[in-house]
C-alpha atoms as a PDB file:
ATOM      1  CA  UNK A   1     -37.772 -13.290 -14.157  1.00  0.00           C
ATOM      2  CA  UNK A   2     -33.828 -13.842 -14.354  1.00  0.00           C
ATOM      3  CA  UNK A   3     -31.863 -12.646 -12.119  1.00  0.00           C
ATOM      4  CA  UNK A   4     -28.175 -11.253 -12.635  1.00  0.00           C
ATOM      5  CA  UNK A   5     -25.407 -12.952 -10.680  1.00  0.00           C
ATOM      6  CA  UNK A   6     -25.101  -9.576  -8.642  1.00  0.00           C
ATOM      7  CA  UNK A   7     -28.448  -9.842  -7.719  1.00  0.00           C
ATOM      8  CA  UNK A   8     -28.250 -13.763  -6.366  1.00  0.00           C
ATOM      9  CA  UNK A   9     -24.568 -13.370  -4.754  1.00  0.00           C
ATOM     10  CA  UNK A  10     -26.552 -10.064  -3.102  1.00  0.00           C
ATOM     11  CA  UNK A  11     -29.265 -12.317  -1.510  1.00  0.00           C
ATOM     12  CA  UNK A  12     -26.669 -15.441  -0.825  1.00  0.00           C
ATOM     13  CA  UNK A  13     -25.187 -13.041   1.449  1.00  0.00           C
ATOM     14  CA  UNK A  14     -28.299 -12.044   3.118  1.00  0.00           C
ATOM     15  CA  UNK A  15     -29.467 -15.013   3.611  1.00  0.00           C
ATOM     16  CA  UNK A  16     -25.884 -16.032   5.234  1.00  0.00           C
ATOM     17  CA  UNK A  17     -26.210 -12.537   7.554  1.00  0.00           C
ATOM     18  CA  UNK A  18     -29.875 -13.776   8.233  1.00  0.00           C
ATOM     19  CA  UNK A  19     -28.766 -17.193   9.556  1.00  0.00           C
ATOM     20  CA  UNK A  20     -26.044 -15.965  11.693  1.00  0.00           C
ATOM     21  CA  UNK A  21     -28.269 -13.004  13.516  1.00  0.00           C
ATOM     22  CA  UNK A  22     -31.148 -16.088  13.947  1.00  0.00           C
ATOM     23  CA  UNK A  23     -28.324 -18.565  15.285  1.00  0.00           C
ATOM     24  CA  UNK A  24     -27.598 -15.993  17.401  1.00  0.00           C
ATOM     25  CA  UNK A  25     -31.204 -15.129  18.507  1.00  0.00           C
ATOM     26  CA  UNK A  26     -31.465 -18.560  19.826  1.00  0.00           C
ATOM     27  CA  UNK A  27     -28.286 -18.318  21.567  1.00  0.00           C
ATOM     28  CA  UNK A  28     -29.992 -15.222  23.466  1.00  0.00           C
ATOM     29  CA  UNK A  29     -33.246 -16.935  23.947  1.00  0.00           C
ATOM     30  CA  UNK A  30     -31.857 -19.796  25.790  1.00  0.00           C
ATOM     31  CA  UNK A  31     -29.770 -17.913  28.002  1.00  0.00           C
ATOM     32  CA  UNK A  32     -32.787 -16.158  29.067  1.00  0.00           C
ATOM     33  CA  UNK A  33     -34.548 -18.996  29.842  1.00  0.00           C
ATOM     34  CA  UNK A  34     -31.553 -20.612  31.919  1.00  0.00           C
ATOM     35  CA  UNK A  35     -32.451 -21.099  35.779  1.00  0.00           C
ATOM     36  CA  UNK A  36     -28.581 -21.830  36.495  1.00  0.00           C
ATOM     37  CA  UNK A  37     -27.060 -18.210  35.690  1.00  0.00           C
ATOM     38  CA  UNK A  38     -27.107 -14.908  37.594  1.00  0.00           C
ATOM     39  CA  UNK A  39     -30.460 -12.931  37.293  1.00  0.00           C
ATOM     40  CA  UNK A  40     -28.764  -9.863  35.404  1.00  0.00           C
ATOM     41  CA  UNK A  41     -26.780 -11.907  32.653  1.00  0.00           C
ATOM     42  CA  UNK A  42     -30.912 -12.818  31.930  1.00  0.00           C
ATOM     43  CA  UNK A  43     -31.518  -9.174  32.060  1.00  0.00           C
ATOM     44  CA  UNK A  44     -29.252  -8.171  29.806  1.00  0.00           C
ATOM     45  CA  UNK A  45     -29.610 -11.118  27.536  1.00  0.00           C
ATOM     46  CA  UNK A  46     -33.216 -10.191  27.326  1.00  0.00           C
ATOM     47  CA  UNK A  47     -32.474  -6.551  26.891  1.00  0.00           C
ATOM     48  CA  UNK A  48     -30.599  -7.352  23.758  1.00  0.00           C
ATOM     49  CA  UNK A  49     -33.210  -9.666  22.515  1.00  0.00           C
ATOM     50  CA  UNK A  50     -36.008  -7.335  22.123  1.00  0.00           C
ATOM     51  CA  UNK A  51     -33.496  -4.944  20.703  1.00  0.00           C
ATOM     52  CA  UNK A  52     -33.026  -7.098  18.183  1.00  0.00           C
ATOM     53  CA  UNK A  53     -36.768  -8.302  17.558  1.00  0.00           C
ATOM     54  CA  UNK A  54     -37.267  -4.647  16.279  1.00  0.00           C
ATOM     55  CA  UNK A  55     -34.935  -5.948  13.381  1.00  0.00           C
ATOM     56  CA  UNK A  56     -36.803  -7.966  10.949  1.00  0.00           C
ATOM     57  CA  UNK A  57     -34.181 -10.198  10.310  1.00  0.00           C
ATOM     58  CA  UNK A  58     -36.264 -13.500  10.012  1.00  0.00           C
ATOM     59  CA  UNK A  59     -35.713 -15.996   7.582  1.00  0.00           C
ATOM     60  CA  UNK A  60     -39.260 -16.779   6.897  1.00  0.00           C
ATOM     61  CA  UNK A  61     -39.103 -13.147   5.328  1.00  0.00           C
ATOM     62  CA  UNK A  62     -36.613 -14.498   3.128  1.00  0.00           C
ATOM     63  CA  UNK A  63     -36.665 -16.848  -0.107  1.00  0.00           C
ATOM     64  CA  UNK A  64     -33.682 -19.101  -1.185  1.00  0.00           C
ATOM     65  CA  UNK A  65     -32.909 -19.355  -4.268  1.00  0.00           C
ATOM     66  CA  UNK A  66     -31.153 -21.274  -6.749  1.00  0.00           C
ATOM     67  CA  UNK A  67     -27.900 -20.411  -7.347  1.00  0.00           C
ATOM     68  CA  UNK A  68     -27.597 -20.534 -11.280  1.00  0.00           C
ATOM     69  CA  UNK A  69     -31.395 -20.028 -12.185  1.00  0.00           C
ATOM     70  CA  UNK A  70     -31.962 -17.087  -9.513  1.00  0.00           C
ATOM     71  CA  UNK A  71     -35.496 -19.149  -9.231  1.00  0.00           C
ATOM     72  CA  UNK A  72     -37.080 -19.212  -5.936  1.00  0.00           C
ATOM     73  CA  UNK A  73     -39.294 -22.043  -6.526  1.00  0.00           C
ATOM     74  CA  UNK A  74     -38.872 -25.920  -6.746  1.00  0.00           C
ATOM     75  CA  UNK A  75     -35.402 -25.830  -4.679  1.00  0.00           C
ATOM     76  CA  UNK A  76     -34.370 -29.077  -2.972  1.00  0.00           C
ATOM     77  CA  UNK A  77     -32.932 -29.125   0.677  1.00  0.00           C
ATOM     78  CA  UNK A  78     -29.455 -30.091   0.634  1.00  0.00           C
ATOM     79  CA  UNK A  79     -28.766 -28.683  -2.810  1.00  0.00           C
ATOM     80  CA  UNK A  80     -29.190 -24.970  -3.631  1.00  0.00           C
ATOM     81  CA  UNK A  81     -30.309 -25.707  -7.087  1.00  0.00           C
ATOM     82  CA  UNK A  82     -33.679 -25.926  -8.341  1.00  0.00           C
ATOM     83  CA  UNK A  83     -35.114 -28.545  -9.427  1.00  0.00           C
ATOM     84  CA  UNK A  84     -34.527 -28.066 -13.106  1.00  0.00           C
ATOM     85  CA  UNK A  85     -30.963 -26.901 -12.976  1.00  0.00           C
ATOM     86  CA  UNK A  86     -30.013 -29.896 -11.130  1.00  0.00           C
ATOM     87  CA  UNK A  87     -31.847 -32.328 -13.316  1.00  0.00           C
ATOM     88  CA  UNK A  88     -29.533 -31.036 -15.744  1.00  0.00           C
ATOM     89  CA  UNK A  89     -26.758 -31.482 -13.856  1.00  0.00           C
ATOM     90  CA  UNK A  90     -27.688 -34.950 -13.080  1.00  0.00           C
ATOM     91  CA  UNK A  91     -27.691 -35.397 -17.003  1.00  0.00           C
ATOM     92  CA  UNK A  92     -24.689 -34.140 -17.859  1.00  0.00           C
ATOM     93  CA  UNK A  93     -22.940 -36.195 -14.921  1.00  0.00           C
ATOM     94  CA  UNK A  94     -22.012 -33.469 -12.803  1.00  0.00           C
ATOM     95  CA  UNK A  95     -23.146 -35.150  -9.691  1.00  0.00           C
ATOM     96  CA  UNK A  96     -22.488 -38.740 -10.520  1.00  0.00           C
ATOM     97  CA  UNK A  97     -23.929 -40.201  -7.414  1.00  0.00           C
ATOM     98  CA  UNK A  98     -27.622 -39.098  -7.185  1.00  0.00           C
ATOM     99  CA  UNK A  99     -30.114 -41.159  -9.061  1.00  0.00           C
ATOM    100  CA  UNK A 100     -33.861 -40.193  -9.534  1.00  0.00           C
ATOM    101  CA  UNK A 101     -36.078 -43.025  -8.984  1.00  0.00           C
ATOM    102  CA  UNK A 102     -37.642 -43.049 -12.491  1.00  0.00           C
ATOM    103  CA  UNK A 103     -37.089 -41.137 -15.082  1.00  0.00           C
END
């Protein structure tokens, strides 16, 4: 299925919106958990936890996907390519520097 470039700058931004709200999830979480502040910052840290639990706004609901291809299978870690795309790109020496082991 290809995707329009709408369609994967749509979800790129998601998946930016869904990192941030996590990042700041885990800010939450360990402030409740902190022994050395006052008992109602924990309160209220909690409070706006589980107000934000009844978001779904998980990343594990959420595929990434390659930027050119729109594919959301086969994608490598530090690149947000699949694996084709960048094979590719590896040909046509856009990324001079990576090597595959044997091709």
């Amino acid at each position: 299925m290809k995707k329009t470039v709408k369609n994967i700058l749509k979800e790129k931004l998601t998946l930016l919106k869904i990192k941030n709200n996590e990042f700041y999830k885990n800010i939450l979480k360990g402030l409740t958990q902190n022994n050395n502040i006052k008992v109602s910052i924990k309160i209220y840290a909690y409070y706006i936890l589980c107000k934000k639990k009844k978001r779904n706004l998980f990343s594990s609901k959420k595929h990434k996907i390659c930027l050119y291809t729109g594919r959301r299978a086969g994608l490598f870690k530090n690149f947000s390519f699949s694996r084709i795309k960048l094979k590719d790109l590896v040909k046509n020496n856009k990324y001079p520097n990576i090597k595959k082991h044997n091709w």
